[in-house]
Protein backbone atom coordinates (compact mmCIF):
# COMPACT_ATOMS: atom_id res chain seq x y z
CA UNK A 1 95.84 96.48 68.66
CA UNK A 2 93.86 93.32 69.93
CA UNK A 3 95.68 91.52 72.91
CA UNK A 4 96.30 87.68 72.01
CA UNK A 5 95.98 86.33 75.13
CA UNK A 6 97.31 82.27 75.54
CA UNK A 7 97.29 80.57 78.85
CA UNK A 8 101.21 80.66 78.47
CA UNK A 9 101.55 84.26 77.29
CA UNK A 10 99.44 85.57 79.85
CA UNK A 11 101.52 84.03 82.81
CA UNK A 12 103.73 85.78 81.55
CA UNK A 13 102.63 88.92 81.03
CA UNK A 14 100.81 88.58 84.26
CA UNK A 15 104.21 88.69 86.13
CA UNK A 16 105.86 91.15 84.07
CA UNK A 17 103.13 93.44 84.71
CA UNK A 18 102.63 93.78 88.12
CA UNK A 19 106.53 94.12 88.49
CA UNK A 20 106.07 98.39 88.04
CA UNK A 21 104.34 98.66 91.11
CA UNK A 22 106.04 95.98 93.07
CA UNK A 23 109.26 97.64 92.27
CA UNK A 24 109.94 101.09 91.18
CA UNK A 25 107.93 103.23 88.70
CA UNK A 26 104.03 103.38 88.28
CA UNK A 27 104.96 103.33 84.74
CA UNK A 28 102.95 104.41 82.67
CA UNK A 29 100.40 106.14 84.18
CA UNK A 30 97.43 104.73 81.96
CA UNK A 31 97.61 101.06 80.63
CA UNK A 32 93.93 100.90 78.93
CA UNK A 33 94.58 103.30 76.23
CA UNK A 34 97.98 104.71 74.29
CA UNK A 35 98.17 107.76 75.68
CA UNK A 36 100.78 111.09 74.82
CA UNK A 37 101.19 114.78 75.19
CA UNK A 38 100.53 115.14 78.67
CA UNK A 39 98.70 118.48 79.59
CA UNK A 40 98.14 118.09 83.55
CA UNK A 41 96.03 121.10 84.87
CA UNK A 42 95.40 121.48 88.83
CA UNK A 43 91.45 122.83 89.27
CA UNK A 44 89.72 122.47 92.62
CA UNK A 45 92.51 120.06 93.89
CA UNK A 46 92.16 117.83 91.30
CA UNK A 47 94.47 117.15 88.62
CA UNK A 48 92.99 116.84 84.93
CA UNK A 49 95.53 115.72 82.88
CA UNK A 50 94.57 115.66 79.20
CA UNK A 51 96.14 113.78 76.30
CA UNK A 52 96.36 112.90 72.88
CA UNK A 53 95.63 109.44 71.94
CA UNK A 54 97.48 106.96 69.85
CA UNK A 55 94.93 104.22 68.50
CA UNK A 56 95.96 100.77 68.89
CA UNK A 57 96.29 99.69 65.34
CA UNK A 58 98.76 103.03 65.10
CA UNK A 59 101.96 102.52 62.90
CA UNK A 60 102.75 105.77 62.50
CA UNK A 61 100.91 108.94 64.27
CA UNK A 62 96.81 107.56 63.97
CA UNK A 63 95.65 110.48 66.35
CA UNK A 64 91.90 111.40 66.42
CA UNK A 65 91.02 112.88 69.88
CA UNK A 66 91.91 114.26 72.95
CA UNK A 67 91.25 112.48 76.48
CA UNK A 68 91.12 113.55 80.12
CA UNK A 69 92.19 111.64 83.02
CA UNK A 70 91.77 113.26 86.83
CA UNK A 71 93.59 112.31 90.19
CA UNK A 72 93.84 113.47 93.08
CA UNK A 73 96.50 111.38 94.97
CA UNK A 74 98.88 111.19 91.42
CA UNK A 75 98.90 107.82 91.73
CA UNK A 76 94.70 106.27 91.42
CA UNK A 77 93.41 107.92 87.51
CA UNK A 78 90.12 108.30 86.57
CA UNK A 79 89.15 107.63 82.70
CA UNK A 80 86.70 110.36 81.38
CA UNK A 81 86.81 109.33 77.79
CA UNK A 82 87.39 112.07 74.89
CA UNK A 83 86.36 115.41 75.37
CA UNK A 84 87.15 117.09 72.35
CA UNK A 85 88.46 115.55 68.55
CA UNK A 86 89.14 116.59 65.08
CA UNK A 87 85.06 116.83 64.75
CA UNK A 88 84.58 119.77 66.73
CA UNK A 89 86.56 121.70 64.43
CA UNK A 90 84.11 121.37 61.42
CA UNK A 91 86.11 124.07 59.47
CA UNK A 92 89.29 121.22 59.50
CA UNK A 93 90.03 119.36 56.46
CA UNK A 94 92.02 116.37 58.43
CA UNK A 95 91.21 113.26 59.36
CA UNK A 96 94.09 112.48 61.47
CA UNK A 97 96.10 115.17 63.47
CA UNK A 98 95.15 115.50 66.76
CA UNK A 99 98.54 116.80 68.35
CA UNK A 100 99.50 118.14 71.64
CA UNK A 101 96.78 120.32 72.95
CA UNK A 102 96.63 122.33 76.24
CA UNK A 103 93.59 123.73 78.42
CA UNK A 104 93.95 126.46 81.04
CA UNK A 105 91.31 128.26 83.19
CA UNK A 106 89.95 132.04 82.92
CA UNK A 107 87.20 133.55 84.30
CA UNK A 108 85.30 130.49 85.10
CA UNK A 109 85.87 129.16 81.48
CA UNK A 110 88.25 126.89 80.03
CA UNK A 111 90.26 126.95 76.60
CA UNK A 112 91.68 124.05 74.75
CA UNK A 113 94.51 124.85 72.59
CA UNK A 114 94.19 121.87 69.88
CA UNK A 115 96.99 121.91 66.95
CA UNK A 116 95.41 120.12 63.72
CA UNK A 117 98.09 119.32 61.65
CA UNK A 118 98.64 121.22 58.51
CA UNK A 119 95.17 123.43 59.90
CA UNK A 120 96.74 125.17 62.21
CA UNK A 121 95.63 126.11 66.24
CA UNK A 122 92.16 126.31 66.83
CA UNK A 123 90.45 126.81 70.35
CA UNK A 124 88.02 125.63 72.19
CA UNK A 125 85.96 126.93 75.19
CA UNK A 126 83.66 125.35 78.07
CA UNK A 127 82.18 125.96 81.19
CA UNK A 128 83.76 122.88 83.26
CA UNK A 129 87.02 121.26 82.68
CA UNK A 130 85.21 118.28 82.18
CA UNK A 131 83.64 119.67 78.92
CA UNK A 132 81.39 119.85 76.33
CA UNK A 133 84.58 122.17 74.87
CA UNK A 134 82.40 123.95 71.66
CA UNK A 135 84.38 125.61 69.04
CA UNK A 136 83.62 129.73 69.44
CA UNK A 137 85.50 130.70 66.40
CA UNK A 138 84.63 128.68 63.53
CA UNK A 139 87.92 129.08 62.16
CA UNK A 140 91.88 128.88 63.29
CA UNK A 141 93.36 131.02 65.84
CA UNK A 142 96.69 130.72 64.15
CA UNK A 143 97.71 129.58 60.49
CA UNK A 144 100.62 129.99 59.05
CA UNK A 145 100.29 128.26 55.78
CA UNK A 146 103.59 128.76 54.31
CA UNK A 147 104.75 125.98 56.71
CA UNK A 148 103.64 122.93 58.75
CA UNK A 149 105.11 124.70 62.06
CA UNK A 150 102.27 125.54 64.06
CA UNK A 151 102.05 122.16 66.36
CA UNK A 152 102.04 121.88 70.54
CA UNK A 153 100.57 125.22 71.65
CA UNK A 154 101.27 126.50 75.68
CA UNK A 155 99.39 128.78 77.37
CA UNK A 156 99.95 130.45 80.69
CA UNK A 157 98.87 133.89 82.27
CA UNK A 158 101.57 136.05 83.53
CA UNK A 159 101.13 138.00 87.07
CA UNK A 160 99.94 140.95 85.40
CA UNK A 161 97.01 138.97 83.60
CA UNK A 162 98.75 139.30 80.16
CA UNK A 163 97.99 135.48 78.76
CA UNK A 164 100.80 134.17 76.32
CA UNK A 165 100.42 131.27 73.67
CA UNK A 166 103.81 129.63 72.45
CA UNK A 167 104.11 126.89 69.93
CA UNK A 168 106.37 125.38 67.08
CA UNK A 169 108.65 122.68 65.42
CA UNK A 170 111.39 123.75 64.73
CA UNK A 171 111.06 127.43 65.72
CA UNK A 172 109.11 128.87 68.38
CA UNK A 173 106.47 131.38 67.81
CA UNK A 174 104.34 133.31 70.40
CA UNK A 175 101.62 135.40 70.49
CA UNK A 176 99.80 137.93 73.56
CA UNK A 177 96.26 136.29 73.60
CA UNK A 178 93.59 139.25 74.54
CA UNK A 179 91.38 138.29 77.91
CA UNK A 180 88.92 136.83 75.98
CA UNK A 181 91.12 134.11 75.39
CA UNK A 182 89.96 133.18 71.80
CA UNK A 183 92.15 135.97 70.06
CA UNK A 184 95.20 137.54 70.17
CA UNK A 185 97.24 141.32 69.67
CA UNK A 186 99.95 142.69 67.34
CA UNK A 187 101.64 139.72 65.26
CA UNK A 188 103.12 136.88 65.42
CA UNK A 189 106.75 136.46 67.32
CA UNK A 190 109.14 133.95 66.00
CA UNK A 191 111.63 133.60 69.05
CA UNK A 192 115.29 134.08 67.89
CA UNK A 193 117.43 132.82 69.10
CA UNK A 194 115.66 129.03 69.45
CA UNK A 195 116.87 127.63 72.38
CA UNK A 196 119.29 125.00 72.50
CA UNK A 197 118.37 121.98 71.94
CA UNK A 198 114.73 122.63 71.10
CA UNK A 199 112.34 120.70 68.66
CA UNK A 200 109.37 121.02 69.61
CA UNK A 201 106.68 120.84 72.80
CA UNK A 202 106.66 123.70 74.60
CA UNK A 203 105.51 124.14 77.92
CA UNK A 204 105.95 127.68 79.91
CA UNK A 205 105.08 128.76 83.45
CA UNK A 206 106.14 131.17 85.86
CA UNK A 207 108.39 130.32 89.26
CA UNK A 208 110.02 132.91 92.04
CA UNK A 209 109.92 135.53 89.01
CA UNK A 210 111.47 133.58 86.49
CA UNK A 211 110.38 132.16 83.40
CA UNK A 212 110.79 128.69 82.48
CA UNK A 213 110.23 127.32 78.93
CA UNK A 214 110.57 123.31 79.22
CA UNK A 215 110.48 121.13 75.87
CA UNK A 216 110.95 117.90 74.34
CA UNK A 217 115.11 118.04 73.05
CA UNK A 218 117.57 116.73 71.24
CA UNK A 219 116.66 114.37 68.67
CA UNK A 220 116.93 111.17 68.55
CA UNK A 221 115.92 109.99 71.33
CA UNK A 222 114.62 113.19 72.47
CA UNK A 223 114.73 113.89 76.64
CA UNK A 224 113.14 117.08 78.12
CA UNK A 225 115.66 119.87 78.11
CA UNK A 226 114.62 123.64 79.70
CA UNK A 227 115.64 127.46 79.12
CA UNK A 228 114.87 130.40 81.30
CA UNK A 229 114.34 133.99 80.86
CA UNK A 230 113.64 137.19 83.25
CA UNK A 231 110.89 137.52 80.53
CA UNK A 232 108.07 136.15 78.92
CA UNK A 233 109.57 137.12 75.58
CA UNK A 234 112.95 136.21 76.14
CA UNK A 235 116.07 136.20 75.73
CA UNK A 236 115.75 132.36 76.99
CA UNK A 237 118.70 130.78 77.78
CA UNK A 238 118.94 126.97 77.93
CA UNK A 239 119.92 125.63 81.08
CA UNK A 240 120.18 121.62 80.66
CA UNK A 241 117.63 118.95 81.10
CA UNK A 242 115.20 117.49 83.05
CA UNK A 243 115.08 114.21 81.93
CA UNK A 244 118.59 113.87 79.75
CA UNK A 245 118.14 111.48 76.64
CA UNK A 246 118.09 107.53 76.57
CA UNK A 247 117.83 105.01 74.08
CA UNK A 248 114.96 103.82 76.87
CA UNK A 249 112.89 105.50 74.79
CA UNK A 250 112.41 107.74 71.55
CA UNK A 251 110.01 110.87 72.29
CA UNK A 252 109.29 112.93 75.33
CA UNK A 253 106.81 115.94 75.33
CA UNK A 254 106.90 117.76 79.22
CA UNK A 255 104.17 119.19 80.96
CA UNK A 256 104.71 120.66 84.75
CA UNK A 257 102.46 121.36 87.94
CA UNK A 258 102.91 122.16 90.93
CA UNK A 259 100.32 119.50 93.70
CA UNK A 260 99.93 119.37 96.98
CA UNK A 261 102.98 121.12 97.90
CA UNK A 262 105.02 118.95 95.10
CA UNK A 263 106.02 119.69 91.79
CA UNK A 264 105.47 117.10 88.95
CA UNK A 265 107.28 116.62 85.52
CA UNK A 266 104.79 114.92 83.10
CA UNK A 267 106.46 113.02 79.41
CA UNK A 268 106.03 110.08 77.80
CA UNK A 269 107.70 106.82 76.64
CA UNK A 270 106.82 103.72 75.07
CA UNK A 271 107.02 101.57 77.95
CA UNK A 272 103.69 99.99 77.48
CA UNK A 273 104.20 99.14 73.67
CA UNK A 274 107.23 97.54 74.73
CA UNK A 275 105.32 95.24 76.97
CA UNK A 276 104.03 93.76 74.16
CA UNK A 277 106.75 93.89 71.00
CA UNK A 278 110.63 95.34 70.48
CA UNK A 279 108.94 96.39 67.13
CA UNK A 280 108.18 100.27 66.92
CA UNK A 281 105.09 101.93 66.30
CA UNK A 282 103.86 105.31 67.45
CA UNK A 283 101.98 104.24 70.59
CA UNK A 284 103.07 105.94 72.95
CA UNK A 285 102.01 106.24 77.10
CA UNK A 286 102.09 109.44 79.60
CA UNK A 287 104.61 108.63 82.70
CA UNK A 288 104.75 111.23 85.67
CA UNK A 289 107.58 111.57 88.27
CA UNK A 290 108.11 113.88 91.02
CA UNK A 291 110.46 117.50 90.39
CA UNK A 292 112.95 119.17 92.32
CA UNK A 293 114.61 122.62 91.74
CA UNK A 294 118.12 123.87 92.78
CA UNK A 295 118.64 126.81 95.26
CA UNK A 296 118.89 129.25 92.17
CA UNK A 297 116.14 128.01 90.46
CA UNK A 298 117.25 125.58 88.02
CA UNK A 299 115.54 122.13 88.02
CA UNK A 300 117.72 119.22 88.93
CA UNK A 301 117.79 116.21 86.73
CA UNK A 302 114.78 113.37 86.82
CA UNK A 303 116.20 109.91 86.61
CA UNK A 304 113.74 108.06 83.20
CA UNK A 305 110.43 107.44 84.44
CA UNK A 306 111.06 103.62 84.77
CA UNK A 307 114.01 104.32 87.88
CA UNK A 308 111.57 106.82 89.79
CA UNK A 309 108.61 105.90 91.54
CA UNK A 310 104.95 107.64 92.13
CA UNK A 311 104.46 108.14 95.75
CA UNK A 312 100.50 109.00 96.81
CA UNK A 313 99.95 112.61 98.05
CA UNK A 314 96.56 111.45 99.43
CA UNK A 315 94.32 108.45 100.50
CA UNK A 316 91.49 106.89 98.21
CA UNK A 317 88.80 106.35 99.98
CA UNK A 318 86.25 103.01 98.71
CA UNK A 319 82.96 103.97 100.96
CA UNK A 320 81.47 105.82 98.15
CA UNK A 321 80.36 105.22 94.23
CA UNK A 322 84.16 104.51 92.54
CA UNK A 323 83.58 104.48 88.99
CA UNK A 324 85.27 101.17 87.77
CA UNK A 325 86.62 102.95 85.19
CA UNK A 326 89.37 104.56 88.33
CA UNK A 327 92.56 102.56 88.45
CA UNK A 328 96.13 102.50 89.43
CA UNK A 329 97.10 99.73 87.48
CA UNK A 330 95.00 97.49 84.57
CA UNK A 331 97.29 96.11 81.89
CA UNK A 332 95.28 94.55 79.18
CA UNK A 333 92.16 95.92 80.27
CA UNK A 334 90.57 98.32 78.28
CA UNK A 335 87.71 101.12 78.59
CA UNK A 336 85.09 102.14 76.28
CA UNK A 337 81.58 104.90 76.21
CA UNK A 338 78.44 102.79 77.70
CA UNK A 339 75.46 103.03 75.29
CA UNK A 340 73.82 105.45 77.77
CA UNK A 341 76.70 107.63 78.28
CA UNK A 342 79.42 107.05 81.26
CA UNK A 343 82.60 104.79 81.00
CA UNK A 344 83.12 101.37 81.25
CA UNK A 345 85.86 98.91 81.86
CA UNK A 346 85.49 96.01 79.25
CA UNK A 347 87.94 93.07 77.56
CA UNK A 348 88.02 91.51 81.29
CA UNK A 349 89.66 88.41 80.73
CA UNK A 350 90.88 85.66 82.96
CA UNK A 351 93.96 86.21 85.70
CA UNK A 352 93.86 89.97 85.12
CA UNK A 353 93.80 92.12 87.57
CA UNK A 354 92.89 95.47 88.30
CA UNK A 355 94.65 97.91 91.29
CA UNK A 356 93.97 101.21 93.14
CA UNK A 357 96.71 102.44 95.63
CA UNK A 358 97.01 103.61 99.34
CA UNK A 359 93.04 102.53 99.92
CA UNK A 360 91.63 103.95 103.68
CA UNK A 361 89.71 101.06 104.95
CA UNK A 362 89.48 103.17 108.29
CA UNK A 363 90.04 101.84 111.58
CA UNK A 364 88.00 99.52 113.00
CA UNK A 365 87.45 96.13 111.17
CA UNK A 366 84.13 94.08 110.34
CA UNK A 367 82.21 93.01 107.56
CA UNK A 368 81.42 95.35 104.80
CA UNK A 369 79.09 94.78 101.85
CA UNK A 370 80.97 95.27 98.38
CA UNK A 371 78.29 96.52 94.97
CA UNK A 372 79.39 96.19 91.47
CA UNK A 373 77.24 97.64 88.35
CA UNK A 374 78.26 94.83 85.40
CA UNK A 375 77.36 93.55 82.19
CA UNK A 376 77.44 90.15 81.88
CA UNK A 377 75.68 87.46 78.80
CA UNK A 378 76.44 84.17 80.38
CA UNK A 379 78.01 84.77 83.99
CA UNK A 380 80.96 82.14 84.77
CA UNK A 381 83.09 84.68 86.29
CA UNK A 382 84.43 85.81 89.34
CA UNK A 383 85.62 88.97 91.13
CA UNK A 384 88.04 88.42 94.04
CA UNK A 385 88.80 91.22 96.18
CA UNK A 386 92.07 91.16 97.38
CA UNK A 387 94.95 93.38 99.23
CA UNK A 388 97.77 94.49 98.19
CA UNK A 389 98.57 91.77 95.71
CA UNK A 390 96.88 89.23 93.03
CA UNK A 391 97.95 86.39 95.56
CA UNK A 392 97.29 88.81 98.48
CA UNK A 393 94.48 87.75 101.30
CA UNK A 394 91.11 87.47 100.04
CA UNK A 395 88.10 89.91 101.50
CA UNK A 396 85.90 87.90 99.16
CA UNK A 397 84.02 86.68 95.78
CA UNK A 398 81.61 88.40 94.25
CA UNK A 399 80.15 85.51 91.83
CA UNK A 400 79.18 87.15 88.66
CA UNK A 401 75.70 86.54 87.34
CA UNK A 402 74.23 86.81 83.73
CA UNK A 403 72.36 90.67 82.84
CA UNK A 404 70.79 89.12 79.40
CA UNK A 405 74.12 90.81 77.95
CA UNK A 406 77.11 93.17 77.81
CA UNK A 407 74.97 96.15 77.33
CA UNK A 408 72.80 95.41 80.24
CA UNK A 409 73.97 96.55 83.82
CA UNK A 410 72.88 95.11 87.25
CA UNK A 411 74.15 95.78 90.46
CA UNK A 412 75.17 92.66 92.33
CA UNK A 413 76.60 92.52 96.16
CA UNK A 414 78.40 90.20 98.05
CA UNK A 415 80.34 90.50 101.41
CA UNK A 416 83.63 90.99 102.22
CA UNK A 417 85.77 90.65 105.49
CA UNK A 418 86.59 93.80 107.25
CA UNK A 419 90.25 94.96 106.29
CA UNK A 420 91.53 97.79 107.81
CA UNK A 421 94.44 100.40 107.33
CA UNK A 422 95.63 101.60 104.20
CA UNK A 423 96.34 98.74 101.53
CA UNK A 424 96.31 98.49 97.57
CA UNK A 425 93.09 96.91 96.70
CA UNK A 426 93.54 94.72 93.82
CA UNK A 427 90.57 93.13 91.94
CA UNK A 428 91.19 89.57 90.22
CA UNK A 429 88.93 88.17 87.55
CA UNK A 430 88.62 84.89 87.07
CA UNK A 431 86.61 82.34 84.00
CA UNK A 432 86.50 80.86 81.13
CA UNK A 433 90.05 81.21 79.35
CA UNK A 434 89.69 83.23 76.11
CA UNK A 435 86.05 84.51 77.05
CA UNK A 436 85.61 88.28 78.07
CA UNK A 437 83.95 87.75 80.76
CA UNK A 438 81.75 90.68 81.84
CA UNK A 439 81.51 94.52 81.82
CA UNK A 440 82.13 96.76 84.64
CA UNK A 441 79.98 100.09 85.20
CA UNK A 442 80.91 101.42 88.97
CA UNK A 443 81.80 99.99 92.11
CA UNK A 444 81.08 100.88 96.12
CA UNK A 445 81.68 99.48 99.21
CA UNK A 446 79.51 99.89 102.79
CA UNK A 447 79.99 99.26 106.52
């Protein structure tokens, strides 16, 4: 949906906005895009968490692609755009559908399990995690056409390499998926009995020998309720939940890792729709909050995403190329594919801000030269770089000047005073009210 933004309205939002991180929860993760179905993945000590995406003119489920966002603090996300959609499946008959997909790693490649809807699971396969993901099979991996049950496949690889896909609303199915990844041997398992308080979302992993099955429960609202087993195929017995129920929110779909010597619990909510309207619609954001497990084994219960709050596992660190497109925080910004390929940051608009967390600005202080690649038709705008804070001291202005248009990228410099430490870095835009005021490709700064 298209942001009205009045000079009143956006005081307003302004301060409600920045409350999250001033306060408790980092919630939700991503602001630029509706975001759900969070599938975090840990590769090379980065996290790529892929989603589904709800568009902004959704009313009910409008779902076209998948995204990926990577981190590597939890708290600072990088936008990669979609990597995969209902196109790559050219044997699919749907033009909406784009459920709650999964990737995992073998052998140097990587498979994304993609429900379509009333199609079935396909798969798809690439050599980075980053993509191009091609489809190998031209056709389903599972269909069950005498239902609409095959939705929000898992994968995960048990110690002895045997590779397991589960799936389903209302039941549960599973399947052993060969090594290659892209089939699968003997039939079809529907899981009896379901486990309480299932509906749908599975997510399975492995932990100290046991087997944990963690899904969205209990509808309506739904929370994110768990079973374990001492087997991959059951029995699974539920245990309770990690996130009980609230009238907070309506949905929750779970996805688990284990980072830098934490474990994570990823859902959603529809926190950032209810920014903007008490109405409901199906656009829906990814929160994340930090996991803890009992003694025994059993998980102990994660207060709602908006009563936790994101801690950094890491530093960011601003003396290098920072594509712009990398953000903690960015309400009412949005991103969007550059005509030559890449990610930018676009519908900049006056008083917004934008804000990375726990920047290293080193040691020793002095001045430091600050680069930005943007778009802009007319200038009249202005970057501020400031810490920890819109009203926080200022390093400096980077005056914006006119490209010849929004499509046309120039790198312009200005200087900044020395800050040092670790601080939020928060970048204010200022102009003409109503105008979008520029584009913005990358960003760097230098000693």
């Amino acid at each position: 949906m298209n942001r009205i933004k009045t000079l009143a309205g956006l005081a307003a939002v302004a301060l409600t906005v920045l409350q999250p991180l001033a306060g408790h929860a980092q919630d939700p993760l991503i602001q630029t895009k509706y975001t759900a179905d969070p599938a975090p993945m840990v590769h090379n000590d980065t996290i790529f968490l892929y989603t589904t995406h709800d568009e902004d003119d959704a009313d009910g489920f409008k779902m076209l692609d998948w995204l990926l966002y990577t981190s590597t603090d939890m708290v600072n996300w990088t936008d990669h755009g979609a990597v995969a959609s209902l196109k790559s499946f050219k044997w699919a008959v749907r033009d909406n559908g784009a459920w709650a997909e999964q990737v995992i790693e073998r052998n140097g490649k990587f498979y994304m399990y993609c429900p379509l809807h009333g199609n079935g699971i396909g798969v798809l396969v690439a050599d980075s995690p980053y993509g191009p993901f091609t489809d190998p099979l031209g056709k389903p991996l599972v269909w069950q056409k005498e239902h609409w049950e095959d939705i929000d496949p898992t994968v995960f690889i048990d110690d002895d390499g045997q590779a397991y896909m589960y799936w389903g609303n209302p039941n549960v199915y599973y399947v052993k998926l060969n090594e290659d990844m892209i089939s699968y041997s003997g039939d079809i398992v529907k899981v009896d009995p379901v486990p309480e308080h299932y509906q749908e979302g599975p997510w399975c992993y492995k932990r100290n020998g046991k087997y944990y099955m963690a899904f969205a429960s209990t509808c309506c609202p739904e929370g994110i309720g768990y079973a374990m087993s001492d087997s991959p195929t059951g029995p699974w017995t539920t245990k309770g939940y990690i996130m009980r129920p609230t009238d907070r929110s309506r949905g929750n779909h779970p996805g688990i890792i284990d980072y830098k010597g934490k474990t994570y619990v990823f859902g959603l909510n529809y926190d950032l729709l209810r920014i903007e309207t008490p109405d409901h619609h199906e656009r829906r954001s990814v929160s994340a909050a930090e996991m803890h497990y009992n003694a025994d084994g059993t998980i102990q219960e994660v207060p709602y995403w908006k009563d936790t709050r994101l801690e950094p596992v890491g530093t960011f660190d601003p003396y290098r190329r920072v594509q712009a497109e990398t953000m903690a925080w960015g309400y009412g910004l949005k991103t969007a594919p550059k005509a030559d390929g890449g990610i930018c940051v676009t519908n900049i608009h006056n008083g917004e801000t934008l804000r990375l967390r726990a920047v290293d600005f080193g040691s020793r202080a002095g001045t430091m030269t600050f680069l930005a690649s943007v778009a802009s038709a007319d200038g009249n705008a202005r970057l501020e770089v400031r810490l920890d804070s819109a009203e926080g001291p200022l390093l400096g202005t980077l005056d914006i000047q006119p490209t010849g248009g929004l499509d046309t990228y120039r790198e312009q410099t200005c200087t900044l005073q020395g800050a040092t430490g670790v601080h939020d870095l928060v970048f204010c835009f200022r102009g003409g009210e109503g105008m979008e005021l520029f584009n913005w490709d990358s960003w760097e700064l230098r000693k």
